[in-house]
C-alpha atoms as a PDB file:
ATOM      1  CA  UNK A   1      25.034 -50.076 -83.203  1.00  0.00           C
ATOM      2  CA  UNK A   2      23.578 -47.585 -80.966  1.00  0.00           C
ATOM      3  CA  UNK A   3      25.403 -46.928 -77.842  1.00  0.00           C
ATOM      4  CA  UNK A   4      22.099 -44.449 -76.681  1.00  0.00           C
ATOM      5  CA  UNK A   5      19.500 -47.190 -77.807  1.00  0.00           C
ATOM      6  CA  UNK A   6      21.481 -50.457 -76.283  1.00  0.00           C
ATOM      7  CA  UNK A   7      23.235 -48.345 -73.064  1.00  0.00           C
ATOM      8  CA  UNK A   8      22.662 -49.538 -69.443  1.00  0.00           C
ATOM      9  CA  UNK A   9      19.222 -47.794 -69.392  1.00  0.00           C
ATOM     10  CA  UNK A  10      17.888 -50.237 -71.038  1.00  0.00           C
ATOM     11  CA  UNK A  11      16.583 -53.766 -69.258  1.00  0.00           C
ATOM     12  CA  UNK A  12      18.576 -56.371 -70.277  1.00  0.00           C
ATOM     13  CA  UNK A  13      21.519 -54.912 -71.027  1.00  0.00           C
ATOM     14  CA  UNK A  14      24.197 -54.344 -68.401  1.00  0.00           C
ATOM     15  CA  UNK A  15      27.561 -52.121 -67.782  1.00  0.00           C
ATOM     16  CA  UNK A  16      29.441 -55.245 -69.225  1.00  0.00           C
ATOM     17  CA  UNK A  17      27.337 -55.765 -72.423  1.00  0.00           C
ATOM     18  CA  UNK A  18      27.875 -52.541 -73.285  1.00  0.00           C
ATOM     19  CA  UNK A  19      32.014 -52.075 -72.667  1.00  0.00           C
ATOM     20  CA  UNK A  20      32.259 -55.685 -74.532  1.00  0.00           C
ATOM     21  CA  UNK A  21      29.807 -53.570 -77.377  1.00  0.00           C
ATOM     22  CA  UNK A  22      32.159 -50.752 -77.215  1.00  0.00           C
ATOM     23  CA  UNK A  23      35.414 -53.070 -77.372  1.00  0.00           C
ATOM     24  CA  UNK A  24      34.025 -54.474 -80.350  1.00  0.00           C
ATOM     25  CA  UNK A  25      33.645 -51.276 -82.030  1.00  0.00           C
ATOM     26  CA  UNK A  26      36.988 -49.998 -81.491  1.00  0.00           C
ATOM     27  CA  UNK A  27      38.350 -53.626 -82.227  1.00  0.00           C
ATOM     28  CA  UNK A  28      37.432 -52.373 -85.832  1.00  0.00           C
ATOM     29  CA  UNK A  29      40.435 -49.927 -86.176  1.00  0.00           C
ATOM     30  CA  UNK A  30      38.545 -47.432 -87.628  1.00  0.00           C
ATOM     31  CA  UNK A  31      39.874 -44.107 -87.937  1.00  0.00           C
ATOM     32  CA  UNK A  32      37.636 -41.522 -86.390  1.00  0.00           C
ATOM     33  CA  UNK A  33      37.319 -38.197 -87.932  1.00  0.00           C
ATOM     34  CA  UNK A  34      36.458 -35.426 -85.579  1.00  0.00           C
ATOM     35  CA  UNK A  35      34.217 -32.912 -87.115  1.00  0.00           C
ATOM     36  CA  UNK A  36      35.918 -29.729 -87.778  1.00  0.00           C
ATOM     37  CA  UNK A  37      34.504 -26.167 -88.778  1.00  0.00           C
ATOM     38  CA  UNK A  38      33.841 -26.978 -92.526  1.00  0.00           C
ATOM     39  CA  UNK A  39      32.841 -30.223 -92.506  1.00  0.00           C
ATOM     40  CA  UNK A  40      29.558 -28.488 -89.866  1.00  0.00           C
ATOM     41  CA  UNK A  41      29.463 -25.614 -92.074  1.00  0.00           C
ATOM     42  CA  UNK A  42      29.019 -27.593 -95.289  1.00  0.00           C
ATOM     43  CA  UNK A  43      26.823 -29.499 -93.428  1.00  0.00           C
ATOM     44  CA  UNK A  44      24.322 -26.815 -92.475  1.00  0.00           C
ATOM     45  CA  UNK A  45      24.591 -26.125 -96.575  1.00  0.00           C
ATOM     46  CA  UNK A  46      23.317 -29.802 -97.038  1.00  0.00           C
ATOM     47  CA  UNK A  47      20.697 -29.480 -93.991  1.00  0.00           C
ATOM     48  CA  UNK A  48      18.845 -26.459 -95.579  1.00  0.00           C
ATOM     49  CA  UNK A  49      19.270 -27.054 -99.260  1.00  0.00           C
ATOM     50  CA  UNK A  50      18.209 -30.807 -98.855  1.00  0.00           C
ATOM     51  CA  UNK A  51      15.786 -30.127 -95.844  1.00  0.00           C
ATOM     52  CA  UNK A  52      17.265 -33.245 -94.308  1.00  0.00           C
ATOM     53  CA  UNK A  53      18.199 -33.072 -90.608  1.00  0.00           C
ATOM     54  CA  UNK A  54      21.895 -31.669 -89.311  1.00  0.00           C
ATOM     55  CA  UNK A  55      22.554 -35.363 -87.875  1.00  0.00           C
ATOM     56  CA  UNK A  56      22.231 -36.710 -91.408  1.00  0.00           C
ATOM     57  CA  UNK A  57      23.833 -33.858 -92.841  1.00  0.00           C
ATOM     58  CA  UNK A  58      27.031 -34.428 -91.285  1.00  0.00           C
ATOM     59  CA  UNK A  59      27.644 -38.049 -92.362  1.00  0.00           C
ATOM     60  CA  UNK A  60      26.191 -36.699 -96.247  1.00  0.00           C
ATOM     61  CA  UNK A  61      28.828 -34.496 -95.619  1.00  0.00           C
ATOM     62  CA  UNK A  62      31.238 -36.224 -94.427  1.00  0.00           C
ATOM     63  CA  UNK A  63      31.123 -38.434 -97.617  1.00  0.00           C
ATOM     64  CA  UNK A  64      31.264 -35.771 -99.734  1.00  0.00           C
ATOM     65  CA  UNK A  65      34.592 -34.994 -98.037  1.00  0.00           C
ATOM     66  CA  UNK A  66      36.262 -38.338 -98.129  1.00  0.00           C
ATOM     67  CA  UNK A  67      34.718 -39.502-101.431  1.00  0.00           C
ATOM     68  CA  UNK A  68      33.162 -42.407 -99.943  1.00  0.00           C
ATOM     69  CA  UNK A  69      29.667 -43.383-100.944  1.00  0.00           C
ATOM     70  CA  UNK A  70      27.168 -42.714 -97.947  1.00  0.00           C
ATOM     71  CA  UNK A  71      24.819 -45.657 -97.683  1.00  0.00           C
ATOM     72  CA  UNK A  72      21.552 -45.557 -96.326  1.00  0.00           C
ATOM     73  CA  UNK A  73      18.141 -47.693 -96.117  1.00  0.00           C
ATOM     74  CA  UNK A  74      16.448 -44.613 -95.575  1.00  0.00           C
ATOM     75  CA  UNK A  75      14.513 -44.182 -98.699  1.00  0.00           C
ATOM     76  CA  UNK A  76      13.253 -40.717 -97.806  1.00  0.00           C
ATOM     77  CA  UNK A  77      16.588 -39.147 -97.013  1.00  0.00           C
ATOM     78  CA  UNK A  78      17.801 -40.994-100.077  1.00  0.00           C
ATOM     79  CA  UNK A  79      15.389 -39.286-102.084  1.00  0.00           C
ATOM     80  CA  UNK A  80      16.539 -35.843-101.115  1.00  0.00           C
ATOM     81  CA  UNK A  81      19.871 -36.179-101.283  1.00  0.00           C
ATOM     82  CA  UNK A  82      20.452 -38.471-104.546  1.00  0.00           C
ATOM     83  CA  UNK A  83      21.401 -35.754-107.173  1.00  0.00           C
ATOM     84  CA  UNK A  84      24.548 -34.978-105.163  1.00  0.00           C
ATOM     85  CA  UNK A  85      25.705 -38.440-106.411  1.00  0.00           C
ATOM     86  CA  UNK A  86      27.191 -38.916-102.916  1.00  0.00           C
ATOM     87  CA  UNK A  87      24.707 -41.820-101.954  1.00  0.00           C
ATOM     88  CA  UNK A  88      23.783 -45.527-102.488  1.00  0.00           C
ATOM     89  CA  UNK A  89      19.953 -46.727-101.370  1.00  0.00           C
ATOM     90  CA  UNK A  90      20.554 -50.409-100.047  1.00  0.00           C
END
């Protein structure tokens, strides 16, 4: 989900919708990694060698660190970053 595409902003979605959206997420127990000083400079690597943008970089990146596959539908930014093995095209 979104938080910037489905916030209050939006028409038809109101403070509520998106606190019971944001419960929901955090209802998942997922551990949340805060980015640290080499995870954004390996990610700058990625973003120029694989002339993908710094907001994908980071979560390329952030596999790479954690050894968990990044998956995308993105066939494009699949494309350019498939020889680092790091990523599945659903």
């Amino acid at each position: 989900m979104n938080l910037q595409t489905h916030s209050g902003y939006k028409k038809g979605y109101s403070p509520e919708s998106v606190s019971e959206a944001i419960n929901a997420i955090i209802d998942l127990d997922m551990e949340i990694i805060v980015p640290t000083e080499n995870l954004l400079k390996e990610s700058a690597i990625i973003s120029f060698e694989r002339e993908i943008s710094m907001y994908d970089a980071i979560y390329v990146a952030l596999a790479k660190e954690t050894g968990y596959k990044f998956i995308t539908a993105d066939q494009k930014l699949y494309q350019n970053i498939k020889k680092l093995n790091l990523a599945e095209l659903l």
